[in-house]
C-alpha atoms as a PDB file:
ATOM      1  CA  UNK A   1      26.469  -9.873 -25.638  1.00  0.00           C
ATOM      2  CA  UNK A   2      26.584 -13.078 -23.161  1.00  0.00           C
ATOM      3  CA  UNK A   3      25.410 -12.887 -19.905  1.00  0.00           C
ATOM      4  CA  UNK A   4      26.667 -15.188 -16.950  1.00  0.00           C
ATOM      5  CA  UNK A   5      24.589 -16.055 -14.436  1.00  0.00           C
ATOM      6  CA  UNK A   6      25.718 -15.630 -11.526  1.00  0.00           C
ATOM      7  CA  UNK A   7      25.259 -17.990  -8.220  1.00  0.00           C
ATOM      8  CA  UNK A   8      22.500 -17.400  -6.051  1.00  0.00           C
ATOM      9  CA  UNK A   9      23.885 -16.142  -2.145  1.00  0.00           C
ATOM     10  CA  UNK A  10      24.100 -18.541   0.129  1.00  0.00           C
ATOM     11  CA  UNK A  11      21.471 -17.771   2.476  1.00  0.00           C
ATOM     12  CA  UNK A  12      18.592 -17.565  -0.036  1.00  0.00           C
ATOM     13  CA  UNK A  13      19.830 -20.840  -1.537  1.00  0.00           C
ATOM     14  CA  UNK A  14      19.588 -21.358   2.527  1.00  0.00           C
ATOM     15  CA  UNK A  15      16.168 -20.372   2.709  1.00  0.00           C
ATOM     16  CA  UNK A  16      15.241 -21.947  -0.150  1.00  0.00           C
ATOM     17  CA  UNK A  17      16.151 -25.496   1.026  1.00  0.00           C
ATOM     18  CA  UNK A  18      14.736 -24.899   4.480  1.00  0.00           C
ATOM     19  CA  UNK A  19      11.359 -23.888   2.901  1.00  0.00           C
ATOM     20  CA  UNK A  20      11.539 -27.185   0.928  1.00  0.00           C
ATOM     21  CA  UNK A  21      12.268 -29.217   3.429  1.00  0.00           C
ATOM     22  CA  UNK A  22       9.233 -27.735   5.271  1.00  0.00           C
ATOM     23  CA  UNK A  23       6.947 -28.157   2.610  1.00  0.00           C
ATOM     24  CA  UNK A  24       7.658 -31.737   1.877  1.00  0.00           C
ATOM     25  CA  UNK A  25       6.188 -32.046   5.356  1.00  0.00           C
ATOM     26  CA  UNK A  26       2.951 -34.009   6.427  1.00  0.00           C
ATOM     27  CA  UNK A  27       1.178 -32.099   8.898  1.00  0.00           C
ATOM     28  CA  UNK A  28       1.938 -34.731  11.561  1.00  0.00           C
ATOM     29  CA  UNK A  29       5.602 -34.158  10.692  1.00  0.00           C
ATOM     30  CA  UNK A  30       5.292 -29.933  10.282  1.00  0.00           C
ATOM     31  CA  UNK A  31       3.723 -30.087  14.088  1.00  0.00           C
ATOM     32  CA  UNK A  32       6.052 -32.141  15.548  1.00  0.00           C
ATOM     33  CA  UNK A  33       8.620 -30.415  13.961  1.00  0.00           C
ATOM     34  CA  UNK A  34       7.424 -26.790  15.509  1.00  0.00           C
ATOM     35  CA  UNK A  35       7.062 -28.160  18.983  1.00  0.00           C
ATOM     36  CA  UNK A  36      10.840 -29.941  18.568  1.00  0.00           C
ATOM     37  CA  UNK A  37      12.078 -26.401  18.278  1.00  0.00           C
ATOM     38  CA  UNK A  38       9.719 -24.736  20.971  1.00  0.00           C
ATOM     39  CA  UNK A  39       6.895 -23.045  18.724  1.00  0.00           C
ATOM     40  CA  UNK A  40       2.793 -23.632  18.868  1.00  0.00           C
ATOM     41  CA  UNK A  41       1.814 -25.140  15.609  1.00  0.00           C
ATOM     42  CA  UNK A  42      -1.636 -22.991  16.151  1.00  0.00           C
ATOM     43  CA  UNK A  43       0.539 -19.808  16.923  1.00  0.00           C
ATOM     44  CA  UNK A  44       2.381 -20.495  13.828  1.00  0.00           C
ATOM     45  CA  UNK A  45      -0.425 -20.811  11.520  1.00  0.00           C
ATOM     46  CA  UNK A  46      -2.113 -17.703  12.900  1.00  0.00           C
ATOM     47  CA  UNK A  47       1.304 -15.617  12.354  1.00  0.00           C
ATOM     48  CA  UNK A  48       1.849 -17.629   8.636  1.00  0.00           C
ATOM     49  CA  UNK A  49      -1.359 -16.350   7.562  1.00  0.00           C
ATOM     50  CA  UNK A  50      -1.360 -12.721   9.085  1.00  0.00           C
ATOM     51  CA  UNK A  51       2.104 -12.637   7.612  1.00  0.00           C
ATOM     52  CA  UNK A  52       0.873 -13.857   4.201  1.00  0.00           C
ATOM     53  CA  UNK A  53      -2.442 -11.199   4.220  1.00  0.00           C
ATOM     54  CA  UNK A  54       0.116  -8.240   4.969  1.00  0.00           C
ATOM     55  CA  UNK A  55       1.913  -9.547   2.341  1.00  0.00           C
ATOM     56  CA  UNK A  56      -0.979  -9.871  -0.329  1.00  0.00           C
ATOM     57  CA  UNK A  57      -2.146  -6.676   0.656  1.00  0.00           C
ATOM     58  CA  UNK A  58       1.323  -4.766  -0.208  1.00  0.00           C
ATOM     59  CA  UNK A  59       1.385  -6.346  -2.895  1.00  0.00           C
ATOM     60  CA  UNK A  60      -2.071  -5.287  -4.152  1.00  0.00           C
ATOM     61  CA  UNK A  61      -1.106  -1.809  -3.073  1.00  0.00           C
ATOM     62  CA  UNK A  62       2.066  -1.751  -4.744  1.00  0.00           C
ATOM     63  CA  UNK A  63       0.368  -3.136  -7.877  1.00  0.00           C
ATOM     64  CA  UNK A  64      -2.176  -0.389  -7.609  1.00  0.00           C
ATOM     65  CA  UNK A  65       0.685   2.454  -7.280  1.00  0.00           C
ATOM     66  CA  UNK A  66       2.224   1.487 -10.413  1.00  0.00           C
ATOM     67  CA  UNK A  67      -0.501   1.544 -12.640  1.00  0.00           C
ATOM     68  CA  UNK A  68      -1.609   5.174 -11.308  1.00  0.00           C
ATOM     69  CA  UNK A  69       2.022   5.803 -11.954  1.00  0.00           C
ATOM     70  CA  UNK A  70       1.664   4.271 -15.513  1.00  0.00           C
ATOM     71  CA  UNK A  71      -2.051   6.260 -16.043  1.00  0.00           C
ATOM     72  CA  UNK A  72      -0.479   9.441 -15.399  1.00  0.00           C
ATOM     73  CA  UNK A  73       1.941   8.687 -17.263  1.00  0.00           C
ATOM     74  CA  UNK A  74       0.067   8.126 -20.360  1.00  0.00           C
ATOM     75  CA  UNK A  75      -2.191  11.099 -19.610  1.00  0.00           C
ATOM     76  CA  UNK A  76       0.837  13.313 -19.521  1.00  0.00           C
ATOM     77  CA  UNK A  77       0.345  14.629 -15.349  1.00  0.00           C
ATOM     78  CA  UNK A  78       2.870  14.693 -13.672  1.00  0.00           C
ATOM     79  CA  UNK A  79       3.404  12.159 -10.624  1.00  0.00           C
ATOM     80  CA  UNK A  80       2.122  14.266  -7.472  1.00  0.00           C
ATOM     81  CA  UNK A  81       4.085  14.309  -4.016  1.00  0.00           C
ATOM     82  CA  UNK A  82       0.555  13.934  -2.499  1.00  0.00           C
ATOM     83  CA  UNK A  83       0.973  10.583  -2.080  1.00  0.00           C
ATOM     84  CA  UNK A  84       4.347  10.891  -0.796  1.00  0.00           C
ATOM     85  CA  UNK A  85       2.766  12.480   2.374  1.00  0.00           C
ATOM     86  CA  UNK A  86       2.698  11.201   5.637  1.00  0.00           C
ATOM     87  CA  UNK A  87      -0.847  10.051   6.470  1.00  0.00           C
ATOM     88  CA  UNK A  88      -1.151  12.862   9.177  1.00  0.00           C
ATOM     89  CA  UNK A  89      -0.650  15.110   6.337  1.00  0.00           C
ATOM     90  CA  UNK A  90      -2.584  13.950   4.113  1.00  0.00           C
ATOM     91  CA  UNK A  91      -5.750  14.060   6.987  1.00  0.00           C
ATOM     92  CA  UNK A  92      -5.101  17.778   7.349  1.00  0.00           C
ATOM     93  CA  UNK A  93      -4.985  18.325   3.791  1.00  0.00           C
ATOM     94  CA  UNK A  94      -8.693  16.613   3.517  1.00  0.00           C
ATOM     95  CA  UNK A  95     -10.066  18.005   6.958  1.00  0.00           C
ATOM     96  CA  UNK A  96      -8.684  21.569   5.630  1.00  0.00           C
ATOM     97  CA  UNK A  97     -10.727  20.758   2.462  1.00  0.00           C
ATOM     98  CA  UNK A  98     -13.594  19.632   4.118  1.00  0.00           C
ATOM     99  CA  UNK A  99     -13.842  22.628   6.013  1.00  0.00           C
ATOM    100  CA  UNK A 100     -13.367  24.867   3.016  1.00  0.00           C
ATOM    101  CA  UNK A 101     -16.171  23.460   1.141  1.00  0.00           C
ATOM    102  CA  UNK A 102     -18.842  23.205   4.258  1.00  0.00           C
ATOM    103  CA  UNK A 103     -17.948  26.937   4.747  1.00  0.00           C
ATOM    104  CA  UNK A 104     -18.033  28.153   0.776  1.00  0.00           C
ATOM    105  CA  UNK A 105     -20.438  25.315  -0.579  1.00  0.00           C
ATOM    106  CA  UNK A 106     -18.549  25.187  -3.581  1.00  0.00           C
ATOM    107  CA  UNK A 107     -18.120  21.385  -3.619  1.00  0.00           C
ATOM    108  CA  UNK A 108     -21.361  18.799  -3.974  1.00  0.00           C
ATOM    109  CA  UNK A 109     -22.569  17.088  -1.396  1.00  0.00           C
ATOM    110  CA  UNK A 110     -20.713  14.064  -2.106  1.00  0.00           C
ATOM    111  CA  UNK A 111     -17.512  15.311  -2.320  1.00  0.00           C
ATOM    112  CA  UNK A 112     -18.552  16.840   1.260  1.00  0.00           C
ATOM    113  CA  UNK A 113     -19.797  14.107   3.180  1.00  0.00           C
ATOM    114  CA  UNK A 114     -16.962  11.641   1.119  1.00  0.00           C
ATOM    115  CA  UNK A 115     -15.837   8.729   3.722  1.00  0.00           C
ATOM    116  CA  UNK A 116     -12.327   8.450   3.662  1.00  0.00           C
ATOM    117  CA  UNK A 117     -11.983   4.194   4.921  1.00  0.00           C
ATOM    118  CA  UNK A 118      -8.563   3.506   4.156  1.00  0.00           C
ATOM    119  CA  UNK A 119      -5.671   5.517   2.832  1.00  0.00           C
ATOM    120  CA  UNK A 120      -6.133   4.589  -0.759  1.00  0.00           C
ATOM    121  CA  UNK A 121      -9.099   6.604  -0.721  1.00  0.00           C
ATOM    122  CA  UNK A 122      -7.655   9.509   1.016  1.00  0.00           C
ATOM    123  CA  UNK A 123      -4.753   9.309  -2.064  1.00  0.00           C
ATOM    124  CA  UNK A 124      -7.692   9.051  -4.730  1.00  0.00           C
ATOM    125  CA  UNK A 125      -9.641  11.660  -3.242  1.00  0.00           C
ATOM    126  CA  UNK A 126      -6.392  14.295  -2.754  1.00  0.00           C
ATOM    127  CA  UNK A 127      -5.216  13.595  -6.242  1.00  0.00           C
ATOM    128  CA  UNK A 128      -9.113  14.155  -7.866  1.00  0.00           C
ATOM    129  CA  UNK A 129      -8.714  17.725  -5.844  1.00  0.00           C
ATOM    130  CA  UNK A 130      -5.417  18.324  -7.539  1.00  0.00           C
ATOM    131  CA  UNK A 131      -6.899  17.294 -10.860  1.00  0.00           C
ATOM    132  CA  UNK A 132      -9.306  19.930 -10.335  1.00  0.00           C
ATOM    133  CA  UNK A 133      -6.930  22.648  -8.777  1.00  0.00           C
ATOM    134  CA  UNK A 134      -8.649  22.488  -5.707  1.00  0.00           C
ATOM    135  CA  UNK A 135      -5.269  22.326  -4.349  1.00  0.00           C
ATOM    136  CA  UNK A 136      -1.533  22.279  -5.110  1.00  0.00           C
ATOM    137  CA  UNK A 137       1.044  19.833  -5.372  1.00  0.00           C
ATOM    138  CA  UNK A 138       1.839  21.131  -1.839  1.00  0.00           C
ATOM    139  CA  UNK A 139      -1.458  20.375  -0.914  1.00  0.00           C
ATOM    140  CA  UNK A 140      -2.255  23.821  -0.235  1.00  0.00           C
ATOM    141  CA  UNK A 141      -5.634  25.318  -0.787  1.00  0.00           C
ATOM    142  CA  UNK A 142      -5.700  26.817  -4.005  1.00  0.00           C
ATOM    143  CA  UNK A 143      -6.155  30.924  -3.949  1.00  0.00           C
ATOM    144  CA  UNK A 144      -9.184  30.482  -6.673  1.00  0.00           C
ATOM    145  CA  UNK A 145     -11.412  28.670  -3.686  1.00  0.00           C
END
């Protein structure tokens, strides 16, 4: 079976030539260029490299979803709708847990007192409670606790 390749749209044959053109730039040459078309070099830089850190960042994240994906895969769990949640949702589901647990003392100390920093923890944290049937895959408190 042949394939054909077929031609790049125009635009990102567009972009690409445009992002050539402003790499082959001197910094001299990129400033004066930015001014010519009414942008701050300095503002431009800043926004370039918050642009590029959000960037690096989803792409660490998205990296980091597909191997859980791929772990549970080979582990044989099913992938959870946990970490389809909202982030709201997800907070209740941990404050509702937290609760729990300070009220029964079933869970350790450290589970307890866990500090939830960023929402990767919150999704490693919810799916280590549905791992141990804390919850469900609704994220409702198991009738066991």
């Amino acid at each position: 079976m042949t394939t054909h390749d077929t031609p790049a749209p125009i635009r990102d044959v567009l972009l690409d030539d445009i992002v050539e053109e402003i790499g082959s730039l001197d910094e001299l040459e990129l400033d004066a260029f930015l001014r010519e078309i009414g942008e701050d070099p300095e503002s431009t830089l800043e926004q370039g490299k918050s642009v590029r850190s959000r960037a690096i960042e989803e792409k660490k994240k998205s990296r980091l979803r597909a191997a859980q994906k791929e772990l549970r895969a080979e582990k044989g769990l099913k992938a959870t709708p946990l970490i389809a949640f909202s982030s709201e949702r997800k907070r209740e589901i941990f404050d509702r847990i937290k609760r729990h647990s300070e009220a029964s003392g079933e869970m350790t100390l450290a589970a307890r007192n866990r500090v939830i920093e960023s929402e990767q923890d919150l999704d490693s944290f919810l799916e280590a409670c549905l791992r141990l049937g804390l919850i469900n895959e609704a994220g409702e408190l198991n009738d066991e606790l």
